[in-house]
Protein backbone atom coordinates (compact mmCIF):
# COMPACT_ATOMS: atom_id res chain seq x y z
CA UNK A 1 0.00 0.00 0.00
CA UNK A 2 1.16 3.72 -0.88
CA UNK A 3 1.25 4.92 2.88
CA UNK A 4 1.78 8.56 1.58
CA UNK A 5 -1.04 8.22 -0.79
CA UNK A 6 -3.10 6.71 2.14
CA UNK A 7 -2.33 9.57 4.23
CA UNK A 8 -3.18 12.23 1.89
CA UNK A 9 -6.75 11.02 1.42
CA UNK A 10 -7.29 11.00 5.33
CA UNK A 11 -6.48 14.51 5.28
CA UNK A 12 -8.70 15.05 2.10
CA UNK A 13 -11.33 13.40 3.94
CA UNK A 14 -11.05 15.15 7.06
CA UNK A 15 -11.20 18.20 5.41
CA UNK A 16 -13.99 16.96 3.29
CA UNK A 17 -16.89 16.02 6.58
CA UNK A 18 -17.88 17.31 10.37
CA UNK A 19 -15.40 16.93 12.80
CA UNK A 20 -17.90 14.96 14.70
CA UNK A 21 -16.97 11.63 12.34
CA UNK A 22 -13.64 12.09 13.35
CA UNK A 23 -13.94 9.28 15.21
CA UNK A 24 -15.29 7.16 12.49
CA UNK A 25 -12.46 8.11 10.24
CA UNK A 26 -10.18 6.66 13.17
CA UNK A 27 -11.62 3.27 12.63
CA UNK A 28 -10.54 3.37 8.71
CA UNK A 29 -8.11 1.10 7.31
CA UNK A 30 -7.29 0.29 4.02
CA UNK A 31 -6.90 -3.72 3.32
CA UNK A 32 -5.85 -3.20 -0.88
CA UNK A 33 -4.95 -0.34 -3.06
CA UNK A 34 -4.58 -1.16 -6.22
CA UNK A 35 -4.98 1.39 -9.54
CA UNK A 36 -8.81 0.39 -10.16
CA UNK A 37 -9.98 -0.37 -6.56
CA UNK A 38 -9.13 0.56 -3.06
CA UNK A 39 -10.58 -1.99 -0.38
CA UNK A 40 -11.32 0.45 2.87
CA UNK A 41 -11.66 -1.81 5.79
CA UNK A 42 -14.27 -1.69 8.97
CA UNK A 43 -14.33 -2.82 12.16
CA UNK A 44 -17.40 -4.52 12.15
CA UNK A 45 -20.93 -4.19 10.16
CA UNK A 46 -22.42 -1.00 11.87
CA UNK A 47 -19.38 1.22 11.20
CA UNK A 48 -19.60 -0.41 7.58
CA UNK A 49 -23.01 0.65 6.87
CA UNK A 50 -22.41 4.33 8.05
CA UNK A 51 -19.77 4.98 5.99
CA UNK A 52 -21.80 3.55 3.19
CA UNK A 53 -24.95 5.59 3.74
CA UNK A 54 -23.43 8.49 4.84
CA UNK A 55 -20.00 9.16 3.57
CA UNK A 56 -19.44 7.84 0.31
CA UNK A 57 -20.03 11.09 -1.50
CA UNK A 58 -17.28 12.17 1.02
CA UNK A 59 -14.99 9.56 -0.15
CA UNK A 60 -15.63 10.44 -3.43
CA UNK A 61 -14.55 14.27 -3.29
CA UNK A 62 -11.36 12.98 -1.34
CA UNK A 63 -10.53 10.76 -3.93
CA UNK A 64 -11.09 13.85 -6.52
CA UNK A 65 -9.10 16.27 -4.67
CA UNK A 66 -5.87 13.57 -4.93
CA UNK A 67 -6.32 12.87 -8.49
CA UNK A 68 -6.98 9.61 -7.86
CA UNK A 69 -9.82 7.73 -10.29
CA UNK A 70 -10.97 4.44 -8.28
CA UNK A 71 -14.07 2.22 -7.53
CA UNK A 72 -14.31 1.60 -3.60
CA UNK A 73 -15.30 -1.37 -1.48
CA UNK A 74 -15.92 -1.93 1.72
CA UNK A 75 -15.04 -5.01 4.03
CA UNK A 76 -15.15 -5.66 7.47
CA UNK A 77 -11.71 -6.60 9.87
CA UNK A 78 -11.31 -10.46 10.41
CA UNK A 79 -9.78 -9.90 13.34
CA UNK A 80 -10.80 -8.22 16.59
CA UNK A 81 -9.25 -6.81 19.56
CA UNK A 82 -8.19 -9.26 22.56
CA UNK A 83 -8.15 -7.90 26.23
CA UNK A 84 -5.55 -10.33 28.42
CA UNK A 85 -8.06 -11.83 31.25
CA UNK A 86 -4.75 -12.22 33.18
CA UNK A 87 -3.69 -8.26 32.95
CA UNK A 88 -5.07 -5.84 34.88
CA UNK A 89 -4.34 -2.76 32.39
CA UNK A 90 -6.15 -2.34 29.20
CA UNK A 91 -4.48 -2.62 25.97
CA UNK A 92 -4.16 0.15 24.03
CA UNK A 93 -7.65 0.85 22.09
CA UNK A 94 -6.10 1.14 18.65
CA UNK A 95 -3.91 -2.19 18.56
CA UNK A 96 -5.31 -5.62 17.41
CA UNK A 97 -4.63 -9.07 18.04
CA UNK A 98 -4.61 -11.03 15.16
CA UNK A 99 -6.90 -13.80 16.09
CA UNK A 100 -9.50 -15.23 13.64
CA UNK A 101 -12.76 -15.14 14.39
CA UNK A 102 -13.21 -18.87 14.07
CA UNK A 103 -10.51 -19.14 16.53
CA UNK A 104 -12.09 -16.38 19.46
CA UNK A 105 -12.69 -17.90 22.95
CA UNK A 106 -15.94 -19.39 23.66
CA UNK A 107 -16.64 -16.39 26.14
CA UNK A 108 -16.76 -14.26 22.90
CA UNK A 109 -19.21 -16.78 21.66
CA UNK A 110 -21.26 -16.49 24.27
CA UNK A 111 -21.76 -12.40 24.71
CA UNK A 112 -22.80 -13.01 20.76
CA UNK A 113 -25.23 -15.93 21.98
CA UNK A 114 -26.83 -14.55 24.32
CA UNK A 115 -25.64 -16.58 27.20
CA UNK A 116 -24.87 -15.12 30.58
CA UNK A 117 -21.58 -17.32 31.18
CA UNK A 118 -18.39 -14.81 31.76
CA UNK A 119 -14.51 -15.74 32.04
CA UNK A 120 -14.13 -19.13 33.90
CA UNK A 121 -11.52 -17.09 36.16
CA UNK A 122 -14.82 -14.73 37.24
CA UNK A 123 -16.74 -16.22 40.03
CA UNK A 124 -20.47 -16.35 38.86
CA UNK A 125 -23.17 -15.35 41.47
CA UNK A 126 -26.32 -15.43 41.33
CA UNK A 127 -28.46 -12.90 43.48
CA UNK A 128 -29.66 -10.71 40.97
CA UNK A 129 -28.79 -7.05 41.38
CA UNK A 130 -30.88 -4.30 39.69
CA UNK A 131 -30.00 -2.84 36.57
CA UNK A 132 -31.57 0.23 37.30
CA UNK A 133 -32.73 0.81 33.17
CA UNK A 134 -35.25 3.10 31.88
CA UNK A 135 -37.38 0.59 29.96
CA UNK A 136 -37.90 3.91 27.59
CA UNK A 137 -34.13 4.67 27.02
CA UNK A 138 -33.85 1.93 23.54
CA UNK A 139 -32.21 2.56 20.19
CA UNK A 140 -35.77 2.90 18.44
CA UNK A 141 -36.81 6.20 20.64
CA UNK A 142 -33.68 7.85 19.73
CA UNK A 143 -33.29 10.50 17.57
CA UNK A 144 -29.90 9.76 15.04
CA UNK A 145 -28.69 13.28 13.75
CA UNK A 146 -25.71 14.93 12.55
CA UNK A 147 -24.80 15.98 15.87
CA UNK A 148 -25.24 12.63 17.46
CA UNK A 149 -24.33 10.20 14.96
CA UNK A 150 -20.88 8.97 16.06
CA UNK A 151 -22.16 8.39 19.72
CA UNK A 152 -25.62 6.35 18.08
CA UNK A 153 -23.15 4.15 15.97
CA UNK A 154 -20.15 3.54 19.02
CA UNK A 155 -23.25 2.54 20.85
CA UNK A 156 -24.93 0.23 18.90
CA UNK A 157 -21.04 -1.12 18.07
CA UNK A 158 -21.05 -1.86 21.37
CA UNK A 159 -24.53 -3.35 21.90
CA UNK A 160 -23.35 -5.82 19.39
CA UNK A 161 -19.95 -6.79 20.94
CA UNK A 162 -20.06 -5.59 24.55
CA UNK A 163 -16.78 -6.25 26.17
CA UNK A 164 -14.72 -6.78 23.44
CA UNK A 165 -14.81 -4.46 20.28
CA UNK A 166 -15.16 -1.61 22.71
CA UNK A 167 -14.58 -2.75 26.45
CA UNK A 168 -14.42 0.92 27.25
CA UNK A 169 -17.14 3.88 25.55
CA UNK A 170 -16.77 7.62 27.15
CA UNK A 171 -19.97 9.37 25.97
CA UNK A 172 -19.54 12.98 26.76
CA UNK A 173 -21.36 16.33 25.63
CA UNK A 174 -23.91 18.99 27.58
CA UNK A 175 -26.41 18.50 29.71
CA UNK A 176 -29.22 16.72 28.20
CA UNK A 177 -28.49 15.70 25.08
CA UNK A 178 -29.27 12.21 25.05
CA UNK A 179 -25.66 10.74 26.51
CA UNK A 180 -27.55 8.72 29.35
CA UNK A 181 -30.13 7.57 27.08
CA UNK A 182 -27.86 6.31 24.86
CA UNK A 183 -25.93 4.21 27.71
CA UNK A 184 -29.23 2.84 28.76
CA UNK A 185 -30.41 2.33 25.12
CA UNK A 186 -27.51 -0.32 25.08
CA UNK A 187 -27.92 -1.89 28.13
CA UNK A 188 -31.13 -2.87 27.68
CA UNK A 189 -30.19 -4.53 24.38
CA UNK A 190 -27.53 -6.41 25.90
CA UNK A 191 -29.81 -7.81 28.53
CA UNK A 192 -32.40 -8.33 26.26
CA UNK A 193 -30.99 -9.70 23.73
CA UNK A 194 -27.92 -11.70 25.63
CA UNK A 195 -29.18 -11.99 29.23
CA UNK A 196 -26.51 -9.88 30.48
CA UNK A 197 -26.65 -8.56 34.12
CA UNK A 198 -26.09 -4.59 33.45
CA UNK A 199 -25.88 -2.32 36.32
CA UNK A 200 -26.52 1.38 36.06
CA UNK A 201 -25.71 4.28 38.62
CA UNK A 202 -24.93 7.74 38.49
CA UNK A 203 -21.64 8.37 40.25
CA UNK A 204 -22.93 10.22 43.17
CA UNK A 205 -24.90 6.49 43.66
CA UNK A 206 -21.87 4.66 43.52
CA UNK A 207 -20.30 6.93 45.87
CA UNK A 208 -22.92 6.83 48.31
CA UNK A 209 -22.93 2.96 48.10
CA UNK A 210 -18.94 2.78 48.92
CA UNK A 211 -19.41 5.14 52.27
CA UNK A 212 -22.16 2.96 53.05
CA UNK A 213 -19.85 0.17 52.42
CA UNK A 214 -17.05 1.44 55.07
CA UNK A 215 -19.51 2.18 57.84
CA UNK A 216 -21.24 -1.12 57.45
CA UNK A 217 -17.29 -2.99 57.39
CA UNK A 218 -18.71 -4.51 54.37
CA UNK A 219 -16.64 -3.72 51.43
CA UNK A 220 -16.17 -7.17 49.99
CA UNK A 221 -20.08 -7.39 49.50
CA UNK A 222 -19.87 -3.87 47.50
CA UNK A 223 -16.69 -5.30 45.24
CA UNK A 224 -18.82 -8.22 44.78
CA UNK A 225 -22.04 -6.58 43.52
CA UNK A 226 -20.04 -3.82 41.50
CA UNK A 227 -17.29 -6.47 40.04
CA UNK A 228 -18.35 -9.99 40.01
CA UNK A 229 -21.97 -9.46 39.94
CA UNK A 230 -22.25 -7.32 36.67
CA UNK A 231 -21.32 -8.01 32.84
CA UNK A 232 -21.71 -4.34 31.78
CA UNK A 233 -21.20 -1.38 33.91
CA UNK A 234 -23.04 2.16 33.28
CA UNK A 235 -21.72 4.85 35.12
CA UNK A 236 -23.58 8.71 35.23
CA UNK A 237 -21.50 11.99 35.09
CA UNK A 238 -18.09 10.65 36.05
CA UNK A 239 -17.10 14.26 36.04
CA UNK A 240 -18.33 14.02 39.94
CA UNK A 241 -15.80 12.11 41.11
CA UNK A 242 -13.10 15.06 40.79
CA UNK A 243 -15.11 15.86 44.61
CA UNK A 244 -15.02 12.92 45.77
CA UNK A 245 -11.26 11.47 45.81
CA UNK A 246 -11.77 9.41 48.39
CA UNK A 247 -13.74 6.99 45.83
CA UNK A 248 -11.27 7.18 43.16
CA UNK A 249 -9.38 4.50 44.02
CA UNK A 250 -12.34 2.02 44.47
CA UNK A 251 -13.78 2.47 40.91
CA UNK A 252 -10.06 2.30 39.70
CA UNK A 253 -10.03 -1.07 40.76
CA UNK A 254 -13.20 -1.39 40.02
CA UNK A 255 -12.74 -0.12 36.25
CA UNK A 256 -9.74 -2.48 35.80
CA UNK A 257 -11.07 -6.09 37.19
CA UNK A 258 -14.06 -5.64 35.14
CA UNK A 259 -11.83 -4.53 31.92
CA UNK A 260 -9.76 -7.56 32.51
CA UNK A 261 -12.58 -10.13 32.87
CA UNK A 262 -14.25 -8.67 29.50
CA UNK A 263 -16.88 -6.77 31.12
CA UNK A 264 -18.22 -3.48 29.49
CA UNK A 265 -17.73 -0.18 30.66
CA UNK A 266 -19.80 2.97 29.98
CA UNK A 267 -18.95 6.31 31.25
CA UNK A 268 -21.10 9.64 30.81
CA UNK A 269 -19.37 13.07 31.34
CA UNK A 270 -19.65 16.71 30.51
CA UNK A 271 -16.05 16.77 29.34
CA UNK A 272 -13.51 15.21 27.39
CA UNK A 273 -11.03 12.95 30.27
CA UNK A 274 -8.36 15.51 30.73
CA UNK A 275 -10.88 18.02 30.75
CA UNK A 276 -12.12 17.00 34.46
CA UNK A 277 -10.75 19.06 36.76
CA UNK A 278 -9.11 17.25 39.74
CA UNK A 279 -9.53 13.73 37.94
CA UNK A 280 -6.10 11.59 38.15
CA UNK A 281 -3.90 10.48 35.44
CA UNK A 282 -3.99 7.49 35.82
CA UNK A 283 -7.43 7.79 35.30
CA UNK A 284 -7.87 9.85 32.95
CA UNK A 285 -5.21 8.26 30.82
CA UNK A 286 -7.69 4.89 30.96
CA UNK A 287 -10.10 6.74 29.83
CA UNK A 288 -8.41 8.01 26.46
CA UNK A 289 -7.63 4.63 25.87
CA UNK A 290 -11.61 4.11 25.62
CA UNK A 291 -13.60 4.64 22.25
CA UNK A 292 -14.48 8.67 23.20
CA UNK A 293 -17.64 9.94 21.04
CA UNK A 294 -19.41 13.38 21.85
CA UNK A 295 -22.60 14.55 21.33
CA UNK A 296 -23.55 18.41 20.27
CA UNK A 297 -26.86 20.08 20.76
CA UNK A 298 -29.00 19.15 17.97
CA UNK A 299 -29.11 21.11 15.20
CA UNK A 300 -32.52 22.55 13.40
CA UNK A 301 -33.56 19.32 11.11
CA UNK A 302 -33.21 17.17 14.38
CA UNK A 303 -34.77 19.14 17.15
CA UNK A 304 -37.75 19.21 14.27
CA UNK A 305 -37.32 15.14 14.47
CA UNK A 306 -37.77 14.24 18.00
CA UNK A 307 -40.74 16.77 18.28
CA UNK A 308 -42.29 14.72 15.94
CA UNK A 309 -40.93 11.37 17.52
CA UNK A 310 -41.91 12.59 21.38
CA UNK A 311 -45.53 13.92 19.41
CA UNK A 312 -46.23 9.90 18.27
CA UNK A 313 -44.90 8.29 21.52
CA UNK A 314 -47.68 10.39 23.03
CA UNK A 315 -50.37 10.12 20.44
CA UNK A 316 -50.32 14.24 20.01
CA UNK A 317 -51.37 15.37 16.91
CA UNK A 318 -48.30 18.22 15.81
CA UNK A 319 -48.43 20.17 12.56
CA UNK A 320 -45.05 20.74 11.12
CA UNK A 321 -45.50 24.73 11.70
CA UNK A 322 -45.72 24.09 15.47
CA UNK A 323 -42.75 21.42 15.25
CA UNK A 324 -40.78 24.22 13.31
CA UNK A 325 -42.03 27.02 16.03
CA UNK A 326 -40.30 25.03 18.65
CA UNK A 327 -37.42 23.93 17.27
CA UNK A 328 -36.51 27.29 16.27
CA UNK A 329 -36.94 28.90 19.95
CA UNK A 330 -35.66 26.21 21.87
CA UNK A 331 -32.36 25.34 20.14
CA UNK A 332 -29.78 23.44 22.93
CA UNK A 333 -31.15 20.73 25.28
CA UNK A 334 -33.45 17.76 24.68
CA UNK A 335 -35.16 17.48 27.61
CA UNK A 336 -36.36 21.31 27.65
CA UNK A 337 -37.41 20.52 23.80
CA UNK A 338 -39.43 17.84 24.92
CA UNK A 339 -40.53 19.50 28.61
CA UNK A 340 -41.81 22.64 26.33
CA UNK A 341 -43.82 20.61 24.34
CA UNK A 342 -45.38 18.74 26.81
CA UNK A 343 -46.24 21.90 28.42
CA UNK A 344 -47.94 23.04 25.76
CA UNK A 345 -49.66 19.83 25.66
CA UNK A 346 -50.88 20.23 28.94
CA UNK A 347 -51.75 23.33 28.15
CA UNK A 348 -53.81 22.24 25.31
CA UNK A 349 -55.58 19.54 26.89
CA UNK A 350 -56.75 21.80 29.78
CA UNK A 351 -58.34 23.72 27.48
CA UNK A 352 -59.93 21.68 25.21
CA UNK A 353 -58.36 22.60 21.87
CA UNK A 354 -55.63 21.45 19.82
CA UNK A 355 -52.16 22.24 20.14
CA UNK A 356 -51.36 25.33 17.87
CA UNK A 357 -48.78 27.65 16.37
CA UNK A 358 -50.52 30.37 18.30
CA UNK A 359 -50.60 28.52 21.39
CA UNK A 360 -47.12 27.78 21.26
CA UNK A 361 -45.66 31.00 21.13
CA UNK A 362 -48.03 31.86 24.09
CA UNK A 363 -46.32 29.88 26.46
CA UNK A 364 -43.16 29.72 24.99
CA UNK A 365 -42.42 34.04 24.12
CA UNK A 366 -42.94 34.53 27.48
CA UNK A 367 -39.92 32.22 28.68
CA UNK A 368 -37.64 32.99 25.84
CA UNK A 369 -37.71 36.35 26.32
CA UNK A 370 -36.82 36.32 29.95
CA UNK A 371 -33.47 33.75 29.33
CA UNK A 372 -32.27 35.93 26.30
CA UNK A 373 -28.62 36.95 26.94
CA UNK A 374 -27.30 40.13 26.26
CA UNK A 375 -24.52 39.55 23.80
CA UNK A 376 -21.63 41.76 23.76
CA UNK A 377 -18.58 42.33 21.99
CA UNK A 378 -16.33 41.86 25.32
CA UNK A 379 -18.20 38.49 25.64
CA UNK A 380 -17.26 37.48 22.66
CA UNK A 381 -13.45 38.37 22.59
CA UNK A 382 -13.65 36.35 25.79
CA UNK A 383 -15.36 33.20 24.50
CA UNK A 384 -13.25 33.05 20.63
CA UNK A 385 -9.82 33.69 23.08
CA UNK A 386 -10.57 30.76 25.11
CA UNK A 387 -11.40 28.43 22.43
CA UNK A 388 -8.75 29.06 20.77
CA UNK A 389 -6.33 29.37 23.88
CA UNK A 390 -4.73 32.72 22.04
CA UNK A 391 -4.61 35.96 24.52
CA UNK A 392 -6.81 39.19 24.17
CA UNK A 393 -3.81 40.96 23.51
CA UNK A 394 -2.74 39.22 20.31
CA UNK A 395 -6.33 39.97 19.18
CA UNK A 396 -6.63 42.87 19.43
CA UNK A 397 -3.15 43.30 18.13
CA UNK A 398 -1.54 43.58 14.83
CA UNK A 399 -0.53 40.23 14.13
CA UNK A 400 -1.13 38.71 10.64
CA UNK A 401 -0.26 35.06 11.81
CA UNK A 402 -3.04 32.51 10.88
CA UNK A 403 -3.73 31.58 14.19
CA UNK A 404 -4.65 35.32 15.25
CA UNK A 405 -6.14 36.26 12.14
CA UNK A 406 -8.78 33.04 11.79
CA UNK A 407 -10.30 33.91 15.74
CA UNK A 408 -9.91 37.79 14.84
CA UNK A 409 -12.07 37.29 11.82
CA UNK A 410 -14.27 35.43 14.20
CA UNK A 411 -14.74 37.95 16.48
CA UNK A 412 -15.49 40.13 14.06
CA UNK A 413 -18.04 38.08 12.20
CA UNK A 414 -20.31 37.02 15.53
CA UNK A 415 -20.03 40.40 16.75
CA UNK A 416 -21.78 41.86 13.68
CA UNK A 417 -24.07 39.27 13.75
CA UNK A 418 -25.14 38.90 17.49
CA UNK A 419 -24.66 42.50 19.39
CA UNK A 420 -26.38 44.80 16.45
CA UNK A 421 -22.90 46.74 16.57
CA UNK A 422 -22.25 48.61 12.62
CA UNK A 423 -19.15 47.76 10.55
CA UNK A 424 -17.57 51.11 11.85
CA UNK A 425 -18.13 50.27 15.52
CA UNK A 426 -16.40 47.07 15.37
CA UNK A 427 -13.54 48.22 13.51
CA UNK A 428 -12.87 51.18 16.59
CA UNK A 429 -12.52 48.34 19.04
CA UNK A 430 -10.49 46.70 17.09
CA UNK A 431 -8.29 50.22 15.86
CA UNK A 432 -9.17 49.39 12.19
CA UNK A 433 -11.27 50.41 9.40
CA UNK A 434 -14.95 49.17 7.95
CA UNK A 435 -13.76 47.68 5.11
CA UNK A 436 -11.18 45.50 6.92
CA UNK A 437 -14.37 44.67 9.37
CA UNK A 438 -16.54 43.71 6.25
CA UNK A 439 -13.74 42.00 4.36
CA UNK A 440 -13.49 39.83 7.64
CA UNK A 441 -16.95 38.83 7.70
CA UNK A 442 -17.44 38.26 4.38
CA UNK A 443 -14.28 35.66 4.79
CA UNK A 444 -15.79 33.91 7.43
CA UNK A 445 -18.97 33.78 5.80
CA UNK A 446 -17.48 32.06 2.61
CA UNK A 447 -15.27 29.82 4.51
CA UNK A 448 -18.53 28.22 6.69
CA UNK A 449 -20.28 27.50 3.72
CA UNK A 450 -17.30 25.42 2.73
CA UNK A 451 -15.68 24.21 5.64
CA UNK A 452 -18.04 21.90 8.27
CA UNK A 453 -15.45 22.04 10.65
CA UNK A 454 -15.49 25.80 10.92
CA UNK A 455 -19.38 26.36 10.76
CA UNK A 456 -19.67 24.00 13.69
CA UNK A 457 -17.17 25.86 15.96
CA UNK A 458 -18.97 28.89 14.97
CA UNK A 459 -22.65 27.21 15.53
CA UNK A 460 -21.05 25.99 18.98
CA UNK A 461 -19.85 29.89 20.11
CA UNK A 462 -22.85 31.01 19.15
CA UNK A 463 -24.87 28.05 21.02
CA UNK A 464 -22.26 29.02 24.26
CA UNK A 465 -22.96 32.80 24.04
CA UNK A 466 -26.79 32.21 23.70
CA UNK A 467 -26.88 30.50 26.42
CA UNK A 468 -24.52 31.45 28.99
């Protein structure tokens, strides 16, 4: 294989989809290049069949931009990641075994059977311990979008291999965007559908259950109902351990004996590992090691979608106007999507007449005028310096490298756009002319048509500064 050739068309392709299939493109191999075909290689069937429904025209325009002129086919991996029972630390998530599939263990066999059997070396009990799953939480009431699609597809990945493709998925993203109904959505399919014993708690539970544990003296019984006692571990907002150290230990141990046996670990945050403040390395460096998949607030087409979805779970009769109204006014969390329209539901019902455009607005103006945030250029220095860890003072300065010019431009473009400020006005903060201002903005504004990557950074400040 050409490995230069190979790496151009990653960066092709990177440049050529979201940077929330980043991920995705991680998993992409290619097993033959040859000057008519190129065979690009999968993990395993789900990750095949998004990248053939979804980013083949991608492919395509990466292939274009190279120069090069070939058919493509798809294939999935014959061989699949081992995890040593013996070893207490995780393999690295990216390297392979190469063991057949014919040739797996029969423990493998039985996760894809259905049977509850784990690693000989794992003592099986059997008082049953609850799972703690939202029987509502499955694959077929969630919403797949754009800004959820990576996390839907690592999930179901791992509903079909749990333990072993993935021993390790760190869902992370804002509050109420669907990362705990995702982690439930697969543990019910695993115990559905395999008879696994899956065990869900939010941290602050599990924490609560090991104090309990000290000042009852009876911490084997808790290692035994968190270790031995489940196949596939959900854990809630992990990010709440960083003020609780005392626990830390305990779930390490925890997180390693059920790694080693071939359980299945899921872990919910609000951040990215190393973005939890107070969390160990040596935790956090297990955790990067895990298949890491974010979620973003939903953009228009999918807020419109589980309107609709929530409206037929509930038998409520929506017309697409009112499914538009509300999509368009309530733009960053799921739950308040769905709370507003069963509000208005309510609302409706009390009534007695049918949910409307009109009625709508009536409950909804009120509230949306009352949270809307003042936007102002200082904000927005603030939020665009941050992001893109560069100092005020090289902003506003007159530096023409590409790292200050890109957030400058930025500035520049959501400031016009957000505070009502002219082109004039903006250029005096910034000690430059109008035309500078409106050749900025009209940059930025050509670039986000063409670059994803860019126009969801920008759709993400905006979201941030919205709703701050």
């Amino acid at each position: 294989m050409n490995a230069e050739l190979w790496s151009k068309f990653l960066r092709s392709l990177r440049n050529h989809t979201d940077s929330s299939v980043d991920g995705y493109l991680e998993l992409l191999s290619c097993h033959q290049m040859t000057d008519k075909v190129w065979e690009l290689t999968l993990p395993d069937p789900g990750t095949l069949n998004y990248f053939e429904t979804r980013l083949l025209p991608n492919i395509g325009e990466a292939l274009k931009e190279i120069g090069v002129d070939v058919s493509v086919r798809f294939s999935c991996e014959d061989t699949i990641k081992a995890v040593s029972p013996a070893s207490a630390e995780m393999l690295p998530f990216g390297e392979k075994s190469a063991i057949n599939r014919s040739d797996l263990p029969t423990e493998y066999a039985a996760f894809r059977t259905g049977s509850t059997n784990r690693l000989k070396s794992v003592t099986v009990v059997d008082t049953p311990e609850p799972s703690n799953l939202n029987p509502d939480f499955t694959f077929d009431t969630f919403v797949n979008g754009k800004s959820n699609e990576f996390a839907y597809f690592a999930s179901k990945a791992v509903a079909d291999a749990p333990g072993y493709k993935y021993p390790l998925l760190y869902l992370y993203g804002g509050v109420g965007l669907g990362k705990t109904h995702l982690m439930h959505a697969v543990g019910n399919e695993v115990q559905r559908k395999r008879g696994l014993r899956v065990r869900y708690l939010t941290t602050e539970q599990f924490f609560n259950a090991f104090v309990e544990a000290i000042q009852n003296d009876s911490r084997a019984e808790f290692r035994q109902r968190m270790r031995k006692n489940v196949d596939v571990l959900l854990l809630d907002d992990i990010q709440w351990f960083s003020k609780h150290d005392s626990t830390i230990d305990e779930f390490f141990n925890t997180f390693n004996e059920l790694i080693s046996a071939r359980g299945q670990i899921i872990i919910t945050s609000d951040k990215r590992p190393n973005e939890i403040y107070g969390l160990p390395e040596r935790l956090s460096s297990r955790f990067n090691q895990g298949l890491l998949a974010d979620i973003l607030p939903p953009d228009f087409e999918t807020r419109v979608a589980i309107l609709r979805k929530k409206a037929m779970r509930e038998n409520l009769y929506l017309t697409e106007d009112v499914a538009e109204y509300i999509a368009s006014k309530v733009t960053m969390n799921i739950r308040e999507l769905e709370g507003y329209l069963k509000s208005i539901a309510a609302m409706a019902e009390c009534r007695r007449e049918r949910i409307s455009k009109a009625l709508a607005m009536e409950m909804i103006e009120p509230i949306v005028r009352t949270q809307h945030v003042q936007i102002d250029i200082n904000m927005i220095i603030s939020r665009v310096c941050t992001y893109y860890a560069v100092s005020r003072d090289d902003i506003m300065g007159t530096s023409r490298r590409a790292d200050i010019c890109l957030p400058r431009q930025i500035i520049q473009y959501l400031a016009y756009k957000n505070t009502g400020l002219s082109y004039p006005e903006i250029g005096k903060v910034f000690g430059r002319d109008h035309t500078t201002v409106m050749n900025s903005i009209k940059k930025i504004t050509d670039k986000r048509g063409a670059d994803m990557k860019l126009d969801t950074v920008i759709r993400k400040l905006e979201d941030d500064l919205h709703h701050t």
